[in-house]
PDB file of N, CA and C in Angstrom:
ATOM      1  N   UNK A   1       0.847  -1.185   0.000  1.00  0.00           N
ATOM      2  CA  UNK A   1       0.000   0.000   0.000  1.00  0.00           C
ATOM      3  C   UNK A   1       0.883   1.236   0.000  1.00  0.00           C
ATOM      4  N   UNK A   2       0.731   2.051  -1.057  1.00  0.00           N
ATOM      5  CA  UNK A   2       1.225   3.470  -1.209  1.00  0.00           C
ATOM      6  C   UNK A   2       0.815   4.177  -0.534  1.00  0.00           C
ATOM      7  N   UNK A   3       1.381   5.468   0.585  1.00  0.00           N
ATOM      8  CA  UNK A   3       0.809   6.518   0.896  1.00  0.00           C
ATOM      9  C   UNK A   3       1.398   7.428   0.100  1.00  0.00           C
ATOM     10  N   UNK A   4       0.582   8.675  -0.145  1.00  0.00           N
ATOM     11  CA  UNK A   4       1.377   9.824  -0.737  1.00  0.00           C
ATOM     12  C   UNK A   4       1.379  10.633   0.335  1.00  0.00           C
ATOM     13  N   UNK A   5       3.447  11.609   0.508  1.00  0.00           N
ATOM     14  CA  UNK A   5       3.692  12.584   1.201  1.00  0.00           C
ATOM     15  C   UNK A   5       3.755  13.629   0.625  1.00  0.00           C
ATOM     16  N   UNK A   6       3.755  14.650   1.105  1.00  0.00           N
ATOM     17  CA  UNK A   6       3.980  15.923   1.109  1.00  0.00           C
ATOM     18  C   UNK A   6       5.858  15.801   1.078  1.00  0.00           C
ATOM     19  N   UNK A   7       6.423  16.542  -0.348  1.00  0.00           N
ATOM     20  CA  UNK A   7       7.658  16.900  -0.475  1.00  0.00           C
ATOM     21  C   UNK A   7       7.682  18.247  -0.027  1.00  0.00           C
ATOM     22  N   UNK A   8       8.282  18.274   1.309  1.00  0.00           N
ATOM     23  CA  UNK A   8       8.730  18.860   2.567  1.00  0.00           C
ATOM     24  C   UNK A   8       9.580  20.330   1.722  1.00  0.00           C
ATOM     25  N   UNK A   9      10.675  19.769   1.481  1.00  0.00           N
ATOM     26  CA  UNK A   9      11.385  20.138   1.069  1.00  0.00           C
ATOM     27  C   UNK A   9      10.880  21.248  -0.420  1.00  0.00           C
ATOM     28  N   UNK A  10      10.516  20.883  -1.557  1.00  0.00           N
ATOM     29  CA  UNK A  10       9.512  21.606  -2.459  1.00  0.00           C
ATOM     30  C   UNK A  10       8.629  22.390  -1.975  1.00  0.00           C
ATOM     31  N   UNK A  11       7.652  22.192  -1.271  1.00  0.00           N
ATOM     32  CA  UNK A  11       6.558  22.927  -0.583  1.00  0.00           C
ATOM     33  C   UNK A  11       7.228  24.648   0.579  1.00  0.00           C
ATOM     34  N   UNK A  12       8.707  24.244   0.436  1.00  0.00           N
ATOM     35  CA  UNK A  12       9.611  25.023   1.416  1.00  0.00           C
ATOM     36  C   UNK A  12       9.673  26.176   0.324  1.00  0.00           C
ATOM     37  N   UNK A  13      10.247  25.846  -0.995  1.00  0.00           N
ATOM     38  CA  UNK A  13      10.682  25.870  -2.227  1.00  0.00           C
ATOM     39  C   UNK A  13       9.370  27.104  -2.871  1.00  0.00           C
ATOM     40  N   UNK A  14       7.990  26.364  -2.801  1.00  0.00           N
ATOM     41  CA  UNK A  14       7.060  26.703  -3.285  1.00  0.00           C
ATOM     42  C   UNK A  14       6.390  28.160  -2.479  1.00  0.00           C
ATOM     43  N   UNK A  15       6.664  28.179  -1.224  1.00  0.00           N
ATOM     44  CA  UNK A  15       6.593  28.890  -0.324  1.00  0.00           C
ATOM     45  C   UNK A  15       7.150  30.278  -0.336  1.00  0.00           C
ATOM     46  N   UNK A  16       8.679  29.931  -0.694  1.00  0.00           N
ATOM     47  CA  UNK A  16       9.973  30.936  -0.581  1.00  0.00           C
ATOM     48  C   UNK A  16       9.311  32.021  -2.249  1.00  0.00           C
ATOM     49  N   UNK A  17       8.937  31.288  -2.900  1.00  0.00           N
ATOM     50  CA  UNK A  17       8.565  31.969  -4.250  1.00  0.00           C
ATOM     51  C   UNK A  17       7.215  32.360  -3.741  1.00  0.00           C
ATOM     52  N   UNK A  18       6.256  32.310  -3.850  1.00  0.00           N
ATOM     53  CA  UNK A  18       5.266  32.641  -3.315  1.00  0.00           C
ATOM     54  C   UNK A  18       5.063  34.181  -2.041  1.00  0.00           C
ATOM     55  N   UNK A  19       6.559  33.724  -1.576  1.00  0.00           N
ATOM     56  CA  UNK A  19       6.516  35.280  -0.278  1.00  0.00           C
ATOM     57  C   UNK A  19       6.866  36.161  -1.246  1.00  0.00           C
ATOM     58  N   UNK A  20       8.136  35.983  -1.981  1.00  0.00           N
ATOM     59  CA  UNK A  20       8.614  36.946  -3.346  1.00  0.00           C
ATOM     60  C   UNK A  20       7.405  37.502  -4.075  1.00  0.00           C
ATOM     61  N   UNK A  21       6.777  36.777  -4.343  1.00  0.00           N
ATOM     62  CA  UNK A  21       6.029  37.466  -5.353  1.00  0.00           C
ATOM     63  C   UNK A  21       4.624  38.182  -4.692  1.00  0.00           C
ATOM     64  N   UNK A  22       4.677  38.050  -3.719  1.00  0.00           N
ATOM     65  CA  UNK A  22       3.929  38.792  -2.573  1.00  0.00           C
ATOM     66  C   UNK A  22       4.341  40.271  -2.735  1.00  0.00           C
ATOM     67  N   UNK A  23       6.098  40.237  -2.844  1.00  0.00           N
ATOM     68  CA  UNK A  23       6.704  41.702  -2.301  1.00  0.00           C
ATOM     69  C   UNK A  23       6.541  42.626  -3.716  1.00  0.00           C
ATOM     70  N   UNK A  24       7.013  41.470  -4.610  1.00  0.00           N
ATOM     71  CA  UNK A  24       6.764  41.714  -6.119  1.00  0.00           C
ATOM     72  C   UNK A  24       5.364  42.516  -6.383  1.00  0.00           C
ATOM     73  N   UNK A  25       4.137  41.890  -5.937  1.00  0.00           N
ATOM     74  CA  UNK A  25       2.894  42.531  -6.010  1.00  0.00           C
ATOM     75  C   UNK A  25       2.540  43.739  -5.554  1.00  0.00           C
ATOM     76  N   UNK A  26       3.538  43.994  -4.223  1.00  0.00           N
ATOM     77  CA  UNK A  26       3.043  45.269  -3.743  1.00  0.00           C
ATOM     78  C   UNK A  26       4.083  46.603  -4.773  1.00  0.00           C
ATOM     79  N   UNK A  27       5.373  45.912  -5.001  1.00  0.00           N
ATOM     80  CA  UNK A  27       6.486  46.816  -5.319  1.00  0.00           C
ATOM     81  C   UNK A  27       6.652  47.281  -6.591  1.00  0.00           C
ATOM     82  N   UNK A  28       5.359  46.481  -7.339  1.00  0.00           N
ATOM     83  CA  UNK A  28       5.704  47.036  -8.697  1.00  0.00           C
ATOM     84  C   UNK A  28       4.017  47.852  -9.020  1.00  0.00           C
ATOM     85  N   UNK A  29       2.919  47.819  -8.457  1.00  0.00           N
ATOM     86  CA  UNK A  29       2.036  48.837  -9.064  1.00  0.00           C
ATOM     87  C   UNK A  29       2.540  50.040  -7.617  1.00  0.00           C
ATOM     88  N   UNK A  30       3.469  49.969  -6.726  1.00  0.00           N
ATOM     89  CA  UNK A  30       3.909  51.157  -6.079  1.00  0.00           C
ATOM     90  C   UNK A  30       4.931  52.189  -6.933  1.00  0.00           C
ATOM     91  N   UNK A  31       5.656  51.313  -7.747  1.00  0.00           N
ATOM     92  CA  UNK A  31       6.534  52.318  -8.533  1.00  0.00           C
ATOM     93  C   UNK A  31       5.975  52.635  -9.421  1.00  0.00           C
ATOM     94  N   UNK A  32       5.191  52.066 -10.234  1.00  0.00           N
ATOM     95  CA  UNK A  32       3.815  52.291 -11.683  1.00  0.00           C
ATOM     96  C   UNK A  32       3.437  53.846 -11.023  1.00  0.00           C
ATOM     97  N   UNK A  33       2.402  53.540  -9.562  1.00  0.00           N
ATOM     98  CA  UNK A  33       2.161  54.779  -9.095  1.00  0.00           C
ATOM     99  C   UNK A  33       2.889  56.160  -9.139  1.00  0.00           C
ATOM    100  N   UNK A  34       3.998  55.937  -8.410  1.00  0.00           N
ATOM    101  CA  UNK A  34       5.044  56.867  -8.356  1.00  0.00           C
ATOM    102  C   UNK A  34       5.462  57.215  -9.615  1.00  0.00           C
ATOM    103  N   UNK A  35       5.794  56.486 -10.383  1.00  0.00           N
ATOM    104  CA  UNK A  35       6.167  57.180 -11.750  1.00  0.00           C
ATOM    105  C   UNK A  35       4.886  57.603 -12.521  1.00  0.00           C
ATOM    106  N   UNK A  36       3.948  56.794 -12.406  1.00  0.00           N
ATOM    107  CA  UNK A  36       3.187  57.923 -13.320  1.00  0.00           C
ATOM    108  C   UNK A  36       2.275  59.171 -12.759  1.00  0.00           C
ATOM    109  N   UNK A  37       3.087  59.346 -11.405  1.00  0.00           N
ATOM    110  CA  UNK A  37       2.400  60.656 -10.504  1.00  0.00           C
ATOM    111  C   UNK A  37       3.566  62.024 -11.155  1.00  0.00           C
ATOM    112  N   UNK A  38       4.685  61.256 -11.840  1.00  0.00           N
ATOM    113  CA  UNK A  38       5.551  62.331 -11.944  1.00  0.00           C
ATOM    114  C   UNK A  38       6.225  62.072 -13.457  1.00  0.00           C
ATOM    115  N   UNK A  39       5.501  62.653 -14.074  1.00  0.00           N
ATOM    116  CA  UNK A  39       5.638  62.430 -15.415  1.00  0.00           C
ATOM    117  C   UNK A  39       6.892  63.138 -16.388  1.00  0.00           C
ATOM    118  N   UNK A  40       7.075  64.476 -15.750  1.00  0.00           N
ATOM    119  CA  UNK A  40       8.118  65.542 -16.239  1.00  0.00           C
ATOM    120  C   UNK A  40       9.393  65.297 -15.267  1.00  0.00           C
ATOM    121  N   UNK A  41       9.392  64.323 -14.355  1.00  0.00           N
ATOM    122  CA  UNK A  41      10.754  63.811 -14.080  1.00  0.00           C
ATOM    123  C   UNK A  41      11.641  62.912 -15.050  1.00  0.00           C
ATOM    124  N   UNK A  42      13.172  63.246 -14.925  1.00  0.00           N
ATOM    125  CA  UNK A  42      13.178  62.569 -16.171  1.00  0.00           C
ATOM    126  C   UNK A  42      13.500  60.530 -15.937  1.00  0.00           C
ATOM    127  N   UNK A  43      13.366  60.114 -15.112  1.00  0.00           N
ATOM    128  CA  UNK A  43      12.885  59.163 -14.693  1.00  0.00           C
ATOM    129  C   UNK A  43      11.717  58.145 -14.832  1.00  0.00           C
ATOM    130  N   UNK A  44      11.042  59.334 -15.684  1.00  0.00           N
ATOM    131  CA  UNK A  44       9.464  58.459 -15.968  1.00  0.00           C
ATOM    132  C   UNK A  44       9.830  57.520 -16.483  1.00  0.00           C
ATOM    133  N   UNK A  45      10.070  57.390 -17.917  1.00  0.00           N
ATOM    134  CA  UNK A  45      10.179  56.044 -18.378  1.00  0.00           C
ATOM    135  C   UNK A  45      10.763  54.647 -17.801  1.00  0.00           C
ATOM    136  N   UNK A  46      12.232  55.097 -17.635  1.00  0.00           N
ATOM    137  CA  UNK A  46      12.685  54.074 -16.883  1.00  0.00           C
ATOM    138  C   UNK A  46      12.094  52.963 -15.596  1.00  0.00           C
ATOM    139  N   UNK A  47      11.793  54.499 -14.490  1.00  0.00           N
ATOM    140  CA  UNK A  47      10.665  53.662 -13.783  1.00  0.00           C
ATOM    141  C   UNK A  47       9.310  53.068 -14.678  1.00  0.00           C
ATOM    142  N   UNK A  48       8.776  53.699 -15.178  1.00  0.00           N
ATOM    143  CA  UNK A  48       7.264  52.649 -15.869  1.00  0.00           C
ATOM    144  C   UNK A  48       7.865  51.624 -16.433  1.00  0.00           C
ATOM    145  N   UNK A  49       9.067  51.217 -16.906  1.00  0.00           N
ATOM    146  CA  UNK A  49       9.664  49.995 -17.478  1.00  0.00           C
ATOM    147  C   UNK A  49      10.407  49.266 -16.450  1.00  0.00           C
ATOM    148  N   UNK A  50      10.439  49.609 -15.184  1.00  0.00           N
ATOM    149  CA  UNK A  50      10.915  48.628 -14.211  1.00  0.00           C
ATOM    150  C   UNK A  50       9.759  48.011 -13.761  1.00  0.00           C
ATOM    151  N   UNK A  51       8.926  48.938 -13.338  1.00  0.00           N
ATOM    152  CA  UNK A  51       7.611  48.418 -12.726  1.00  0.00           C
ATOM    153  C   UNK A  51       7.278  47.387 -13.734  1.00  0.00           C
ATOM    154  N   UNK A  52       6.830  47.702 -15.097  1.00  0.00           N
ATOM    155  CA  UNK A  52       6.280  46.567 -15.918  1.00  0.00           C
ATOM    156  C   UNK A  52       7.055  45.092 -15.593  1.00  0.00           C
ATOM    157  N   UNK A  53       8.256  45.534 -15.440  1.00  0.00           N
ATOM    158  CA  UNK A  53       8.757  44.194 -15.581  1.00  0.00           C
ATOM    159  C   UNK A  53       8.855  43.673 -14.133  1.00  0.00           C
ATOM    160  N   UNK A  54       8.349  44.520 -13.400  1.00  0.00           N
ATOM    161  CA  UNK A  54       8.268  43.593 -12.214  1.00  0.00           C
ATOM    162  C   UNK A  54       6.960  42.883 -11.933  1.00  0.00           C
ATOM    163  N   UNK A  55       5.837  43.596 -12.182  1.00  0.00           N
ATOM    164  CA  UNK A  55       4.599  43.210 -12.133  1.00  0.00           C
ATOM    165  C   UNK A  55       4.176  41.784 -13.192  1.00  0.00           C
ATOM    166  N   UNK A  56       5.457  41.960 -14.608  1.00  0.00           N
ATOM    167  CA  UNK A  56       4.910  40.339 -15.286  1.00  0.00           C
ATOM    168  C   UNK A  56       5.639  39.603 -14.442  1.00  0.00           C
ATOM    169  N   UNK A  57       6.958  40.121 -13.605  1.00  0.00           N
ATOM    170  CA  UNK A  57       7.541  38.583 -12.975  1.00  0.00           C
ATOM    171  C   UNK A  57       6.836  38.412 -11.955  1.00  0.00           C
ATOM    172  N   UNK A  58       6.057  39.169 -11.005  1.00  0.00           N
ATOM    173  CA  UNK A  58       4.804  38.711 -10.346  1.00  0.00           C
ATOM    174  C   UNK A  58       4.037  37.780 -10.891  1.00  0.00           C
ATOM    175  N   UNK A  59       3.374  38.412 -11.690  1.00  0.00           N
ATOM    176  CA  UNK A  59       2.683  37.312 -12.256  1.00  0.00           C
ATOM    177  C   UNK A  59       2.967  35.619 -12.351  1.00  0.00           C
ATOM    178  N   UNK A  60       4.332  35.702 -13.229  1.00  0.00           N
ATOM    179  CA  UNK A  60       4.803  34.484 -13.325  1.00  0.00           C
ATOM    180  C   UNK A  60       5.525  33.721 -12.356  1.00  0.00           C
ATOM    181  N   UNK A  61       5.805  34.668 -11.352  1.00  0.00           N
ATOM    182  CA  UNK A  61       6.634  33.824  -9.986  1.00  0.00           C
ATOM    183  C   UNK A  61       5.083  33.482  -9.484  1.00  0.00           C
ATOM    184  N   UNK A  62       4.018  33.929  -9.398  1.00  0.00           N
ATOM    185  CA  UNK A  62       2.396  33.290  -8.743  1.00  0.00           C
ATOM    186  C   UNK A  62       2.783  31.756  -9.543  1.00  0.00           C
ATOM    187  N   UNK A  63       2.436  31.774 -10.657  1.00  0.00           N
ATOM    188  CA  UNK A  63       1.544  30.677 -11.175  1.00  0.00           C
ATOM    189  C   UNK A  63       3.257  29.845 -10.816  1.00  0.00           C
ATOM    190  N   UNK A  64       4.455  30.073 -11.056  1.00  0.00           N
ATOM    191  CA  UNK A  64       5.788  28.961 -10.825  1.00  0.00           C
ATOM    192  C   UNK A  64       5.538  28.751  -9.343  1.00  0.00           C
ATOM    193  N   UNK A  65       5.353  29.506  -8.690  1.00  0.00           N
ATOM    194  CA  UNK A  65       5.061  29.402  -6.662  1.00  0.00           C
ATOM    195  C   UNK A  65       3.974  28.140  -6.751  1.00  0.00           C
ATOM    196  N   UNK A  66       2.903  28.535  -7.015  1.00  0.00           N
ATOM    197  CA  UNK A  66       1.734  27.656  -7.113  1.00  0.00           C
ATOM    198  C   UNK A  66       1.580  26.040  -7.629  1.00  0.00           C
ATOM    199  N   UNK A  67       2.319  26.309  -8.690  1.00  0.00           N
ATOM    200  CA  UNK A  67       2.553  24.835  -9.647  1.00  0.00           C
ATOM    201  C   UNK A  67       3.586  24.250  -8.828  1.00  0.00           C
ATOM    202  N   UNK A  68       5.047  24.475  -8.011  1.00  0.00           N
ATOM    203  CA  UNK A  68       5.804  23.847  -7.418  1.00  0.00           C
ATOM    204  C   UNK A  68       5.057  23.644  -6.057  1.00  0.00           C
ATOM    205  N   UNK A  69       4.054  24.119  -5.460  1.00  0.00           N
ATOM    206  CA  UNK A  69       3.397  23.971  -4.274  1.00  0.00           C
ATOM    207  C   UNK A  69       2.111  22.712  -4.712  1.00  0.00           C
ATOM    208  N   UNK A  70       1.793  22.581  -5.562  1.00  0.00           N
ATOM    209  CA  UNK A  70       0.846  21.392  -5.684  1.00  0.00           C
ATOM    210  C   UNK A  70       1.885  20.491  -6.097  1.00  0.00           C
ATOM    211  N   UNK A  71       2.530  20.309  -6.630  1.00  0.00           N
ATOM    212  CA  UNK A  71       3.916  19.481  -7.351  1.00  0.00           C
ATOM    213  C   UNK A  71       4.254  18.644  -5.859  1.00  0.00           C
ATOM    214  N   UNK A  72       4.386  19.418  -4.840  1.00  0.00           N
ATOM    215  CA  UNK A  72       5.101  19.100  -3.149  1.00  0.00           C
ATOM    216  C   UNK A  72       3.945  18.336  -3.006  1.00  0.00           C
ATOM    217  N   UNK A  73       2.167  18.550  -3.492  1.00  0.00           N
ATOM    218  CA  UNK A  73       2.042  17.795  -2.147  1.00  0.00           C
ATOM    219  C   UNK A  73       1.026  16.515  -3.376  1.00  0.00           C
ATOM    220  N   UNK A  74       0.722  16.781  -4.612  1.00  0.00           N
ATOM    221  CA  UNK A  74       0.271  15.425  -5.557  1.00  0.00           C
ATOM    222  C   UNK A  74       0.969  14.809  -6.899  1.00  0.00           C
ATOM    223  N   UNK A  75       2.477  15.208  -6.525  1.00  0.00           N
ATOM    224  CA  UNK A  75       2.989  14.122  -7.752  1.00  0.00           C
ATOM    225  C   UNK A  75       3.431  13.283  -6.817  1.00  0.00           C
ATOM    226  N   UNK A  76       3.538  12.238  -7.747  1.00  0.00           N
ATOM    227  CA  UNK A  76       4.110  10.607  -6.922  1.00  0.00           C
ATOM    228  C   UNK A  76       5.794  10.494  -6.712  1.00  0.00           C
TER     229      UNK A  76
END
């Protein structure tokens, strides 16, 4: 008889990405904000192109966090 465990270790893994993209979520529509409150700085762009790219790696650190967190606790 098989039991299935929880990979301890992955789920640690799945976790650690998951807090990231937590910080990711707050830190990139905060600089979006900030830069597009100040448009005639010459900074705008740069910041609106950091933010973007932080907000898609949000995105994609969610769904990689998520998929390695079910991975820990239903592959065989």
């Amino acid at each position: 008889m098989e039991t299935n465990h929880t990979d301890k270790e992955l789920l640690v893994k799945g976790i650690k990405t998951m807090l990231l993209t937590a910080a990711l979520m707050f830190l990139g529509p905060t600089l979006f904000y900030i830069g597009l409150s100040n448009p005639d700085k010459p900074l705008y762009i740069p910041i609106l192109i950091v933010a973007s790219i932080l907000c898609i790696l949000a995105i994609y650190l969610a769904f990689k966090g998520l998929k390695t967190i079910m991975d820990s606790m239903f592959k065989k």
